[in-house]
Structure formats: structure tokens, C-alpha cells
PDB file of N, CA and C in Angstrom:
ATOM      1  N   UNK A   1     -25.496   2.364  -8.793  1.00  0.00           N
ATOM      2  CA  UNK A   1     -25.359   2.460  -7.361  1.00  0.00           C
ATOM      3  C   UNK A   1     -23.954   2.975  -7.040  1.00  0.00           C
ATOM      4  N   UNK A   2     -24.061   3.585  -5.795  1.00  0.00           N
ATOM      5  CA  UNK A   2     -22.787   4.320  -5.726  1.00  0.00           C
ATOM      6  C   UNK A   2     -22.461   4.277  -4.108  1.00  0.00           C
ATOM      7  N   UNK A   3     -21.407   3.818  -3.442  1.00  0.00           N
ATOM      8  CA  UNK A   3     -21.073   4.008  -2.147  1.00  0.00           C
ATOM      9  C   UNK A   3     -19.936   5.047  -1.843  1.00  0.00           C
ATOM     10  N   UNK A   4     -20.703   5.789  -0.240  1.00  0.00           N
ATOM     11  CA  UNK A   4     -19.361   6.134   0.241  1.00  0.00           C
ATOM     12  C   UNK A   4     -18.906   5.848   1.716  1.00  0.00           C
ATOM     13  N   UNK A   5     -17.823   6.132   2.133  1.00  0.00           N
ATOM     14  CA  UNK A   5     -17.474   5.795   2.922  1.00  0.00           C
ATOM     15  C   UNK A   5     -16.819   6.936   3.976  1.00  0.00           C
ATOM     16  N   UNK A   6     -17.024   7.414   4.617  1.00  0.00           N
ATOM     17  CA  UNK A   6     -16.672   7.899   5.405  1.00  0.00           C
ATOM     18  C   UNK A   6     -16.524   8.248   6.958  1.00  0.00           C
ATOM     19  N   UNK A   7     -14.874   8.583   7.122  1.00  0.00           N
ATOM     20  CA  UNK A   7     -13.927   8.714   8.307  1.00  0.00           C
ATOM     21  C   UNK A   7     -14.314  10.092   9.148  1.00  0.00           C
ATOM     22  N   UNK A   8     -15.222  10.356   9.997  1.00  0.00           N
ATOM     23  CA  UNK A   8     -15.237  11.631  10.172  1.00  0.00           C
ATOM     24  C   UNK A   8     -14.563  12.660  10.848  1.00  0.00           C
ATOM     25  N   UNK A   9     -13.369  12.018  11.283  1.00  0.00           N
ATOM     26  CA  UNK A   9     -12.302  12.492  11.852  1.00  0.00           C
ATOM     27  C   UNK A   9     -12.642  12.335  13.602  1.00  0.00           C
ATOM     28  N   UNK A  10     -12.308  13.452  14.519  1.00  0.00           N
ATOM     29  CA  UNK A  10     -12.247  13.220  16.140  1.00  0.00           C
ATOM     30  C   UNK A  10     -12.912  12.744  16.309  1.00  0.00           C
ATOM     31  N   UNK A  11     -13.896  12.668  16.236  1.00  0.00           N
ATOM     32  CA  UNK A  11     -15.401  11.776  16.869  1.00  0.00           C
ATOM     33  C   UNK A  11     -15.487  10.424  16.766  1.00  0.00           C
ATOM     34  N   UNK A  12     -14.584   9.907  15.455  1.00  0.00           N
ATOM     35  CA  UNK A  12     -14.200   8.565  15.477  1.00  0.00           C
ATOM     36  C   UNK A  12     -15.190   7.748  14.843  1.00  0.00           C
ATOM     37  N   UNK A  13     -16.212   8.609  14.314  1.00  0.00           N
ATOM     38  CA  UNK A  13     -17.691   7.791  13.529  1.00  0.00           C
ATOM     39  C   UNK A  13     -17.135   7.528  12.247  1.00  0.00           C
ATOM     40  N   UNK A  14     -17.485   5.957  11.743  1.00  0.00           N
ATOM     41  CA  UNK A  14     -17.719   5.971  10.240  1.00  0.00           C
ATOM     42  C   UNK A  14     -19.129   5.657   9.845  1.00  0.00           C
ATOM     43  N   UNK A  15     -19.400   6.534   8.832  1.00  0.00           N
ATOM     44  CA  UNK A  15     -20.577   6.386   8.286  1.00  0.00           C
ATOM     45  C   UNK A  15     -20.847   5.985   6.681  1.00  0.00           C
ATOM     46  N   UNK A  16     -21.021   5.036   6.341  1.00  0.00           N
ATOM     47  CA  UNK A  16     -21.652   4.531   4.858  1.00  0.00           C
ATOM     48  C   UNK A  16     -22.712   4.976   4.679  1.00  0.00           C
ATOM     49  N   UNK A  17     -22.516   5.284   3.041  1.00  0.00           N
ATOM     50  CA  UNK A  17     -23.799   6.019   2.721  1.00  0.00           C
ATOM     51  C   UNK A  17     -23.537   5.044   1.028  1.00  0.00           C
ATOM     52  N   UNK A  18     -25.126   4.463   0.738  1.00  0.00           N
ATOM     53  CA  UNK A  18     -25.294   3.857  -0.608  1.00  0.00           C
ATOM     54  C   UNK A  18     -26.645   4.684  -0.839  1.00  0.00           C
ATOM     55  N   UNK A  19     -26.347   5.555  -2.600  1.00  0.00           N
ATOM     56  CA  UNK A  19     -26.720   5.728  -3.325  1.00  0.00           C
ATOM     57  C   UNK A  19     -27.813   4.843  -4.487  1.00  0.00           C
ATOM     58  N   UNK A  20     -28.671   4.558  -4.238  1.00  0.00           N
ATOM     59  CA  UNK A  20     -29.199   3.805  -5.815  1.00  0.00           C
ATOM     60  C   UNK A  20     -29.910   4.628  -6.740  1.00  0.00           C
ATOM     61  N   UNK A  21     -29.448   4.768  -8.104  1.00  0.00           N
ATOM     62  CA  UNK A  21     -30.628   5.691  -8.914  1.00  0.00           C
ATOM     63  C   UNK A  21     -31.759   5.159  -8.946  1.00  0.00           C
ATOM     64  N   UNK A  22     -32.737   5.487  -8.521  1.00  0.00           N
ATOM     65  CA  UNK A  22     -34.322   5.213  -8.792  1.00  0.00           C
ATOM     66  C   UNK A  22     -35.041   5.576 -10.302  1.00  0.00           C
ATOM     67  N   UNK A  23     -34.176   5.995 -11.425  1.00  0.00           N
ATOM     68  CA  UNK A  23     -34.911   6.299 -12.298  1.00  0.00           C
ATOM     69  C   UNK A  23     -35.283   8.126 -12.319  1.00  0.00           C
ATOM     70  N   UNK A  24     -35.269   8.934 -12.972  1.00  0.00           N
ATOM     71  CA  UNK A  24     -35.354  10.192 -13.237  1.00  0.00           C
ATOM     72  C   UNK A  24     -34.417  11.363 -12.785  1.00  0.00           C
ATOM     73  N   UNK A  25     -33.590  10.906 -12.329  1.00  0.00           N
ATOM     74  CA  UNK A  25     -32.447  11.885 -10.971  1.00  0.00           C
ATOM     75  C   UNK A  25     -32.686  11.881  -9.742  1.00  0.00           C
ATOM     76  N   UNK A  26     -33.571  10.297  -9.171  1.00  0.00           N
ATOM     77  CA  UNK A  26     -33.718   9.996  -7.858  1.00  0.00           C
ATOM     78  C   UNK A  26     -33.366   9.332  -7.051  1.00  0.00           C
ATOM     79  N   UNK A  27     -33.056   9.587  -6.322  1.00  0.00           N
ATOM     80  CA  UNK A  27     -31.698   8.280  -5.592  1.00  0.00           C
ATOM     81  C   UNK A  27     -32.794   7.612  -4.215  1.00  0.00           C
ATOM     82  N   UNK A  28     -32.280   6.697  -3.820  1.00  0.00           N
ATOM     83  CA  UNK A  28     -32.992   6.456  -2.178  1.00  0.00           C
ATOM     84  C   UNK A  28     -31.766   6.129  -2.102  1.00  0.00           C
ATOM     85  N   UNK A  29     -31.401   6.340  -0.858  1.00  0.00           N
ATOM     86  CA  UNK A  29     -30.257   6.689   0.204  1.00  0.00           C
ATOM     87  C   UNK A  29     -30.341   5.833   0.995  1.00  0.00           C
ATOM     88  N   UNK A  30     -28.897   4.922   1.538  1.00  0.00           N
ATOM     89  CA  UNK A  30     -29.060   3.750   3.215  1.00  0.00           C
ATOM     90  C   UNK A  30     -27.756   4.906   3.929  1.00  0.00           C
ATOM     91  N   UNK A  31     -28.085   4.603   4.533  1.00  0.00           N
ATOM     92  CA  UNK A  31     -27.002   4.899   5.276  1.00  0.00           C
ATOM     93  C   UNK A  31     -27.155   4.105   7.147  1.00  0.00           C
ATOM     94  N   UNK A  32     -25.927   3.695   7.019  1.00  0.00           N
ATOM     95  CA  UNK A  32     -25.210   2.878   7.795  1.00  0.00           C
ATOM     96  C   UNK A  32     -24.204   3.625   8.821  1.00  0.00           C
ATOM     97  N   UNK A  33     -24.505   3.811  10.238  1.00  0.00           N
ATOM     98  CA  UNK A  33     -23.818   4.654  11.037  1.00  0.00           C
ATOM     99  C   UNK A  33     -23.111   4.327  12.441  1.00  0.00           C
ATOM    100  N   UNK A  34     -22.560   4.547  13.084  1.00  0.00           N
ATOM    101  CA  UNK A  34     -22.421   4.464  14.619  1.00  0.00           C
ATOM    102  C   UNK A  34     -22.726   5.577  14.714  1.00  0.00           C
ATOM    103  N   UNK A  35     -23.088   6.723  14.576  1.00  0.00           N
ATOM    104  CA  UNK A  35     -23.066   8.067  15.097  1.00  0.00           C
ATOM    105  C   UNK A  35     -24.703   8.492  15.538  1.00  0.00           C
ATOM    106  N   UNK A  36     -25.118   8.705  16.547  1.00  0.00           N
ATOM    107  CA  UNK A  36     -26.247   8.655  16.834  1.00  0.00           C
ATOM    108  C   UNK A  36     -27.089   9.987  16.191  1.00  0.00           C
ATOM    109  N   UNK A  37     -26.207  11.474  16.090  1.00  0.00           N
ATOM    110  CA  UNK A  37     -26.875  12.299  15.300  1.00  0.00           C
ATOM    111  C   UNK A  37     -27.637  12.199  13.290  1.00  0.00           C
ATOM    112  N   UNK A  38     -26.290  11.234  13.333  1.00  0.00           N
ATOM    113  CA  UNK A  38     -27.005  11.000  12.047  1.00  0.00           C
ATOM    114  C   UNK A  38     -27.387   9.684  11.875  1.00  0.00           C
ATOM    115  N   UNK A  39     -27.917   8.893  13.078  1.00  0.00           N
ATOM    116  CA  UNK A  39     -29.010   7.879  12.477  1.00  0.00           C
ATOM    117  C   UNK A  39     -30.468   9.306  12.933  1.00  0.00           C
ATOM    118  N   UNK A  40     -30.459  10.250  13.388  1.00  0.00           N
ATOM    119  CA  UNK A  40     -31.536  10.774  13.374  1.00  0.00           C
ATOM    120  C   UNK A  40     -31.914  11.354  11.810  1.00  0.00           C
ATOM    121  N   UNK A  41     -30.755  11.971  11.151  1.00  0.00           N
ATOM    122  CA  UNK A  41     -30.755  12.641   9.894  1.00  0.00           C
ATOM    123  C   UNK A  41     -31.531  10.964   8.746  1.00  0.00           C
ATOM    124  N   UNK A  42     -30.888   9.865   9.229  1.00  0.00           N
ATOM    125  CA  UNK A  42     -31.102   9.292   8.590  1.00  0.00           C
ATOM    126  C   UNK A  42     -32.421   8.508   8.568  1.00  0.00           C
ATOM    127  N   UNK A  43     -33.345   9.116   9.279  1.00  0.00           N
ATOM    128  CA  UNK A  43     -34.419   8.874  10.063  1.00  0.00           C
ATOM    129  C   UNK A  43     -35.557   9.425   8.678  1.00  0.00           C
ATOM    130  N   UNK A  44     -34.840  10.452   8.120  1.00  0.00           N
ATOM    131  CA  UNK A  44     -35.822  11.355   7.329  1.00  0.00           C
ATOM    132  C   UNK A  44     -35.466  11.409   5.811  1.00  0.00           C
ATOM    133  N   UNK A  45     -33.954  10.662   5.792  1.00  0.00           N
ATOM    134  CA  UNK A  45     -33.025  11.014   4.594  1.00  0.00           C
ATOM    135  C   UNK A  45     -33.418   9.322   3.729  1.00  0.00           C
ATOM    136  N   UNK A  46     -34.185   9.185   3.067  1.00  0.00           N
ATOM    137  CA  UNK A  46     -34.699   8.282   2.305  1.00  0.00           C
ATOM    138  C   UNK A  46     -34.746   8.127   0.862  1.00  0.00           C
ATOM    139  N   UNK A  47     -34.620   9.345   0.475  1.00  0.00           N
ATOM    140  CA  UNK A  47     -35.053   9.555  -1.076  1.00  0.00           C
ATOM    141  C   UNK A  47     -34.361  10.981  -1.327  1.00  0.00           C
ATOM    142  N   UNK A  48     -33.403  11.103  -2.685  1.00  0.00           N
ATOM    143  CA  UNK A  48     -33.534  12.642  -3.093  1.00  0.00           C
ATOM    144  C   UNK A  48     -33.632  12.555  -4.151  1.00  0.00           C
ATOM    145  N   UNK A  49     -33.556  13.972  -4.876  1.00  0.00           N
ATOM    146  CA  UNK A  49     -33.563  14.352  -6.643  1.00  0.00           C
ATOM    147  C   UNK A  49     -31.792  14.691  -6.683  1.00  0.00           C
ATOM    148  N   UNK A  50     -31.348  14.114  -7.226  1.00  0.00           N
ATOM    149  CA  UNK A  50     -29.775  14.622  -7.777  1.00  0.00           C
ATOM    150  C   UNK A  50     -29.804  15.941  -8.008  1.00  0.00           C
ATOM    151  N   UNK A  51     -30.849  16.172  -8.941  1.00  0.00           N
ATOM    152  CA  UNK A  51     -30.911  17.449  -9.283  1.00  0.00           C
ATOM    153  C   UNK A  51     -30.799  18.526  -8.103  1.00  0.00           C
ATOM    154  N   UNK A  52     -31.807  18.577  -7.261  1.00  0.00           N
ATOM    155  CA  UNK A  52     -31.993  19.648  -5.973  1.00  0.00           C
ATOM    156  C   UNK A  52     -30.573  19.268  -5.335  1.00  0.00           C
ATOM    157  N   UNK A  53     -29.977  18.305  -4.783  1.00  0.00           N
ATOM    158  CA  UNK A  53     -28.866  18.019  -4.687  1.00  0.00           C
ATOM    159  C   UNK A  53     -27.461  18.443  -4.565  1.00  0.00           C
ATOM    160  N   UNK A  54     -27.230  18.597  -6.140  1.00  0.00           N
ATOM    161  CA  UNK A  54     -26.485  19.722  -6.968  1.00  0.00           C
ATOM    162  C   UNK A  54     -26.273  20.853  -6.715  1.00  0.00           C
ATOM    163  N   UNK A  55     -27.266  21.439  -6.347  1.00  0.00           N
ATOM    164  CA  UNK A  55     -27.508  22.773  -6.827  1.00  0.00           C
ATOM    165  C   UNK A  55     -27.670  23.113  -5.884  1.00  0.00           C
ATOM    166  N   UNK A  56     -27.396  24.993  -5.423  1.00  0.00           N
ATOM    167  CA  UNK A  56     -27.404  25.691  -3.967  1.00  0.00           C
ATOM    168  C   UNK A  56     -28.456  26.594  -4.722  1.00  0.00           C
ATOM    169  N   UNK A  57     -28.955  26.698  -5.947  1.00  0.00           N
ATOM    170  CA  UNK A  57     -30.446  27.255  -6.509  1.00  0.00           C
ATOM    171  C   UNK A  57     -31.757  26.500  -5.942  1.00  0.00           C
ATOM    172  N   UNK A  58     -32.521  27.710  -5.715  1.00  0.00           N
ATOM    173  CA  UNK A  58     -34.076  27.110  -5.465  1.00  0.00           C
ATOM    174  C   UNK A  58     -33.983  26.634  -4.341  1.00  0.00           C
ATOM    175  N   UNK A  59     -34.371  25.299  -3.283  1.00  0.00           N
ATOM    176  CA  UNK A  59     -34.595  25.225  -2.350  1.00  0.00           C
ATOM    177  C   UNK A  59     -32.749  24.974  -2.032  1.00  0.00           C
ATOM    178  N   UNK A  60     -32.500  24.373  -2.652  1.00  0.00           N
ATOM    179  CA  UNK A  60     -30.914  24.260  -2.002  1.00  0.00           C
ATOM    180  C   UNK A  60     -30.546  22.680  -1.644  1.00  0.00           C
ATOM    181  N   UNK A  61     -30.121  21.817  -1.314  1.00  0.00           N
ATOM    182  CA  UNK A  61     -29.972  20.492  -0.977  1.00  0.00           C
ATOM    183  C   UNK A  61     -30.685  20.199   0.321  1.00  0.00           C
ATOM    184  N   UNK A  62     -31.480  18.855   0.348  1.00  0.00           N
ATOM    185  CA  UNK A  62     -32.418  18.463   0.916  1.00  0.00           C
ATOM    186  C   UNK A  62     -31.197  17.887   2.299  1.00  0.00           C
ATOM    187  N   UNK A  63     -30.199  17.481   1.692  1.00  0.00           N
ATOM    188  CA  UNK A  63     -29.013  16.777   2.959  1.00  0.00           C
ATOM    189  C   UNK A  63     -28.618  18.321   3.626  1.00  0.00           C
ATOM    190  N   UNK A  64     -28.266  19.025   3.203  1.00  0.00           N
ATOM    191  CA  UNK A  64     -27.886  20.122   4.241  1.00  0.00           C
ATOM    192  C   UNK A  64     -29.221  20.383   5.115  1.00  0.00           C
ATOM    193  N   UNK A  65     -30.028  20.627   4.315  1.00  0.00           N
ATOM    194  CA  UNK A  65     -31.464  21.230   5.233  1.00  0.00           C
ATOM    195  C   UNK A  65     -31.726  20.400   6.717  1.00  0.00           C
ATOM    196  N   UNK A  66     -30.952  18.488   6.253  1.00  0.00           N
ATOM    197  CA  UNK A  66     -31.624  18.178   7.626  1.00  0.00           C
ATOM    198  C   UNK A  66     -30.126  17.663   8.475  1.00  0.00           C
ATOM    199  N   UNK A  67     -29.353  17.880   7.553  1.00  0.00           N
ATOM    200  CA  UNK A  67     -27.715  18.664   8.675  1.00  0.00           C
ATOM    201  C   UNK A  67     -28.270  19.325   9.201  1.00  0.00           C
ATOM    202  N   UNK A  68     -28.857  20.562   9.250  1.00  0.00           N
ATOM    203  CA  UNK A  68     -28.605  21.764   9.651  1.00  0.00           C
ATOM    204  C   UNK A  68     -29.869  21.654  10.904  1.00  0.00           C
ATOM    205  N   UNK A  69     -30.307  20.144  10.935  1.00  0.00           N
ATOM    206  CA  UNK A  69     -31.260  19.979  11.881  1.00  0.00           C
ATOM    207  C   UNK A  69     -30.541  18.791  12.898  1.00  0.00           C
ATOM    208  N   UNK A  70     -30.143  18.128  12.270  1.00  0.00           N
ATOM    209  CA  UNK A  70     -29.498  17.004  13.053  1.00  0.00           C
ATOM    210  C   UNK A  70     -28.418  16.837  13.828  1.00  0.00           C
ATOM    211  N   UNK A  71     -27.685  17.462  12.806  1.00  0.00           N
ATOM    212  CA  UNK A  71     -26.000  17.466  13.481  1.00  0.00           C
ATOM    213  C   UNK A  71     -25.453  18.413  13.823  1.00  0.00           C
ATOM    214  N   UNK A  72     -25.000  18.446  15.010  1.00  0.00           N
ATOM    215  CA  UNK A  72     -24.415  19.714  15.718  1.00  0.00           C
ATOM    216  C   UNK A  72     -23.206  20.408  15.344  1.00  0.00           C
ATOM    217  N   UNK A  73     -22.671  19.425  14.530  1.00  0.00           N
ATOM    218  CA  UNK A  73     -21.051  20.158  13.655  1.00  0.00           C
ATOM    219  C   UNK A  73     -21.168  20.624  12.354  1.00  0.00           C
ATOM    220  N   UNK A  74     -21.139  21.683  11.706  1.00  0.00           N
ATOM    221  CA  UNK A  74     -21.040  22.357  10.612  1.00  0.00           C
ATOM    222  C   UNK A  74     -20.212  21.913  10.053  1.00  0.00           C
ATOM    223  N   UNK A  75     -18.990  21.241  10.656  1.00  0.00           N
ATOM    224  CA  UNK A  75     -17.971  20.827   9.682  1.00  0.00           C
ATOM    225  C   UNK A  75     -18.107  19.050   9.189  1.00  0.00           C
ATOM    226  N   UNK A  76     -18.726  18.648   9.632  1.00  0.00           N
ATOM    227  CA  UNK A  76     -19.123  17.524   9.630  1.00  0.00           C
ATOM    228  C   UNK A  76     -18.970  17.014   8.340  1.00  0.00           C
ATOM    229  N   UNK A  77     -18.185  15.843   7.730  1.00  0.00           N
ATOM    230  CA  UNK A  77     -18.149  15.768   6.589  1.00  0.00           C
ATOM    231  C   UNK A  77     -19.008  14.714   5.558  1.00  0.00           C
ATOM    232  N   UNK A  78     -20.257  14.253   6.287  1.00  0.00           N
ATOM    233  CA  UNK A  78     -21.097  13.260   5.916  1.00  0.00           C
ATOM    234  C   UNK A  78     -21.745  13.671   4.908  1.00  0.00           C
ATOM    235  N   UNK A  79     -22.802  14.788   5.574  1.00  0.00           N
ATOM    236  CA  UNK A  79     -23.530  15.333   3.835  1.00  0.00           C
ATOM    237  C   UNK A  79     -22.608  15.775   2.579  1.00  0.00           C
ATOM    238  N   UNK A  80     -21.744  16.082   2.738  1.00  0.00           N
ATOM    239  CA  UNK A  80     -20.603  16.358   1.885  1.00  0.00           C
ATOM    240  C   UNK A  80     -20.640  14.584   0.586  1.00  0.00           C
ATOM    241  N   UNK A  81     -20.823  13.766   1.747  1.00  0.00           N
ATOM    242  CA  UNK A  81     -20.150  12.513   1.167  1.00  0.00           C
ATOM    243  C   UNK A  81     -21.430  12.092   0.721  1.00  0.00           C
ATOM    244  N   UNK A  82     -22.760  12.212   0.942  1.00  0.00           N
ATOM    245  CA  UNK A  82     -23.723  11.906   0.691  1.00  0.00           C
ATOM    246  C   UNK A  82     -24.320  12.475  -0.434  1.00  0.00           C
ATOM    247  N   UNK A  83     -24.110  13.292  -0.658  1.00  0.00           N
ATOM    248  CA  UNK A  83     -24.135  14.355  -1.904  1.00  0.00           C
ATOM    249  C   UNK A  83     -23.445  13.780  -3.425  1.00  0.00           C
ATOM    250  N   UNK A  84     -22.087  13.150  -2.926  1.00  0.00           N
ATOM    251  CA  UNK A  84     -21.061  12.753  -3.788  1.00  0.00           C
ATOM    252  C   UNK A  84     -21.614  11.538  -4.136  1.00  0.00           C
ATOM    253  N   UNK A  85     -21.888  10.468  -3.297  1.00  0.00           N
ATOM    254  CA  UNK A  85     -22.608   8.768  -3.920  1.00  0.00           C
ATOM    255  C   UNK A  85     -23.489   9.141  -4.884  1.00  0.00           C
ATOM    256  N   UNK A  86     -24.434  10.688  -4.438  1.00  0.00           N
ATOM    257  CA  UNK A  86     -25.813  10.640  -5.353  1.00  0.00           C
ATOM    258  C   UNK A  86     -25.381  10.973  -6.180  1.00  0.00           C
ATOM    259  N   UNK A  87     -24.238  11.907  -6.833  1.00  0.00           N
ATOM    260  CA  UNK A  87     -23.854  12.363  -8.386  1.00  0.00           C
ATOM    261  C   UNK A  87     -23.315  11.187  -8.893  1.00  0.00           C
ATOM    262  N   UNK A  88     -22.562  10.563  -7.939  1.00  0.00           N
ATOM    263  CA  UNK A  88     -21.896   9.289  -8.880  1.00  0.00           C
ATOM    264  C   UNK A  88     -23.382   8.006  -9.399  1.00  0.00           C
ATOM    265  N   UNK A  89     -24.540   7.992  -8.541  1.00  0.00           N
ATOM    266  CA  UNK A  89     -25.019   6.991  -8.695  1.00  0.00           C
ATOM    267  C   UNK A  89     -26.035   7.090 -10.172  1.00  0.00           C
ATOM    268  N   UNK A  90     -26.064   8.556 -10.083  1.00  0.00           N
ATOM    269  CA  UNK A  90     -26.711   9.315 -11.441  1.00  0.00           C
ATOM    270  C   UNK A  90     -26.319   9.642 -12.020  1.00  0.00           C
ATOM    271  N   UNK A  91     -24.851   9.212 -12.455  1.00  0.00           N
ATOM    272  CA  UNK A  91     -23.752   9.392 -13.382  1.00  0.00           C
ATOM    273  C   UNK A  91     -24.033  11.009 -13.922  1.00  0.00           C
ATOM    274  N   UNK A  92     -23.959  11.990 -12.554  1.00  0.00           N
ATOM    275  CA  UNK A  92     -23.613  12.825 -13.300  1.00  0.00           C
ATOM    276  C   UNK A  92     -22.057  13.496 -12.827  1.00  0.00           C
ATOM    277  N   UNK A  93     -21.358  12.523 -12.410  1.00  0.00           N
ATOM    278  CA  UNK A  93     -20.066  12.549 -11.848  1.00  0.00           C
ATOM    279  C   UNK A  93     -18.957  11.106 -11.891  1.00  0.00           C
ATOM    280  N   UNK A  94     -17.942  11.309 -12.009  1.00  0.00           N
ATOM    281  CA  UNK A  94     -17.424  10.053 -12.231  1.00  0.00           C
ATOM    282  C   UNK A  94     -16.971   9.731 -10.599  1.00  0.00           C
ATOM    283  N   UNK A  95     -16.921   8.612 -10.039  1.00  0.00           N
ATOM    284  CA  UNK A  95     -16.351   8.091  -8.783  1.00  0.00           C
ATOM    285  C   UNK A  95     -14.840   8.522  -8.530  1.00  0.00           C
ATOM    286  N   UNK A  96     -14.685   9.523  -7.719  1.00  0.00           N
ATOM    287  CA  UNK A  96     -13.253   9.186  -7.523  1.00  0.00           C
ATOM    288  C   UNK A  96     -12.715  10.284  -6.094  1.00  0.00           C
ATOM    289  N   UNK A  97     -11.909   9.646  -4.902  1.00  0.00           N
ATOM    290  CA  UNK A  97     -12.028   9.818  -3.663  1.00  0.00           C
ATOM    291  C   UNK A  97     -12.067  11.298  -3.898  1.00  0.00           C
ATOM    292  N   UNK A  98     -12.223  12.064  -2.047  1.00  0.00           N
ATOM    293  CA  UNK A  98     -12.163  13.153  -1.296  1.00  0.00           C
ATOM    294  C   UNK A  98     -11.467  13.072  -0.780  1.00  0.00           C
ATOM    295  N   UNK A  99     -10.825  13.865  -0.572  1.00  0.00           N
ATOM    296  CA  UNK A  99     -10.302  13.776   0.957  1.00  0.00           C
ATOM    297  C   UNK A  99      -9.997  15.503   1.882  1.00  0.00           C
ATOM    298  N   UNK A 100     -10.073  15.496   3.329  1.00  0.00           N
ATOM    299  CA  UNK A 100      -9.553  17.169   3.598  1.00  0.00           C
ATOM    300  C   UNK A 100      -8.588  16.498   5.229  1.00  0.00           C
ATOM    301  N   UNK A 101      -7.295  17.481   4.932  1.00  0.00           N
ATOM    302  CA  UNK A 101      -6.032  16.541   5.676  1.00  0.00           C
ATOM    303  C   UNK A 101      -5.960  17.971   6.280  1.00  0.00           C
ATOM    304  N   UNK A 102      -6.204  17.684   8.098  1.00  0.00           N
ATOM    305  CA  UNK A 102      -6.053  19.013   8.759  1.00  0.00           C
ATOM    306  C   UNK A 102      -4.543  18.471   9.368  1.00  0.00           C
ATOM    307  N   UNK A 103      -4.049  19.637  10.073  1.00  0.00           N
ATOM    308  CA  UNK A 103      -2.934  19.772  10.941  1.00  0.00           C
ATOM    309  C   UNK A 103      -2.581  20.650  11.378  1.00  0.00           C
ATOM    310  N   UNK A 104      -2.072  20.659  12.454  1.00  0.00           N
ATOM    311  CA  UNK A 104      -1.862  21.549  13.555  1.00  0.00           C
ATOM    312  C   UNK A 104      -0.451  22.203  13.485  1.00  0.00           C
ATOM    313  N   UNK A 105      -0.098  23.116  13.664  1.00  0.00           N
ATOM    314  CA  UNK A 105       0.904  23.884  13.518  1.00  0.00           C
ATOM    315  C   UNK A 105       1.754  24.757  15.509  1.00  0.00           C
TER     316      UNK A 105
END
């Protein structure tokens, strides 16, 4: 099992996301939100393959597909983080933070 945690910057949402391997490269996904766009994502986001996941081959990741339905910010850094619990929870990644530090000039 693998958690993450994330700060999503202006909007002020944190969103948890737990990973469990299900056995074959399949995770089921919780995720835990204040953010109302992605309790919709999370409405549908139940189960993935690590594998499809991974990879921008073949259909492409099942978390972007329903970003790209749910949430109105492209930059949004949740599926990013959701992506990351599932490699760690399927050990095909070792745990260890993200981070992206903007600033204004």
C-alpha cells in the first residue's frame, strides 16, 4: 500500500490518494478530498492496472483520461500524485517525495 498526499497549491485543496496492490499490477484507489472536481473523478477512479498507468503507449493512463473529464486545470497536480502511490504500491518504484516550487518574478 502506498499513500499520497497532496497540496494543490491556490485552490487550497488537499487531496489523499491510497494505493493498494490488488494482486497482478492492480491497484484500487481511495481517495480522500475537499475538492469537489475530484470527488467527481473519484466517482469513477476505483481500480487501475499499474501497467496502463505507466505508460503514455496504447490507451495511455486511465487517471489522465478522467482528468481530462473532471478537472478543469491541466496543471492540476493530483493525477500526477495518483499515478506515483500506484508505482510505489506495485513496487515498481521506490517511495520518495515530489515536489514543483513556482515563483513569481
Amino acid at each position: 500500500m502506498a499513500t499520497s498526499t497532496i497540496t494543490s497549491g491556490i485552490c487550497g485543496f488537499t487531496t489523499r490518494v491510497t494505493a493498494k496492490e490488488d494482486g497482478d499490477f492492480h491497484c484500487l484507489i481511495t481517495i480522500e478530498t475537499d475538492c469537489p472536481n475530484m470527488e467527481r473523478l473519484q466517482a469513477e477512479l476505483r481500480e487501475v492496472s499499474a501497467l496502463r498507468e505507466l505508460s503514455w503507449k496504447g490507451e495511455g493512463p486511465l487517471v489522465y483520461e478522467l482528468a481530462r473529464r473532471h478537472l478543469p486545470h491541466a496543471s492540476c497536480p493530483v493525477p500526477s500524485g495518483v499515478i506515483k502511490a500506484v508505482e510505489v504500491a506495485c513496487k515498481l518504484a521506490l517511495p520518495a517525495d515530489a515536489a514543483i516550487k513556482v515563483e513569481a518574478e
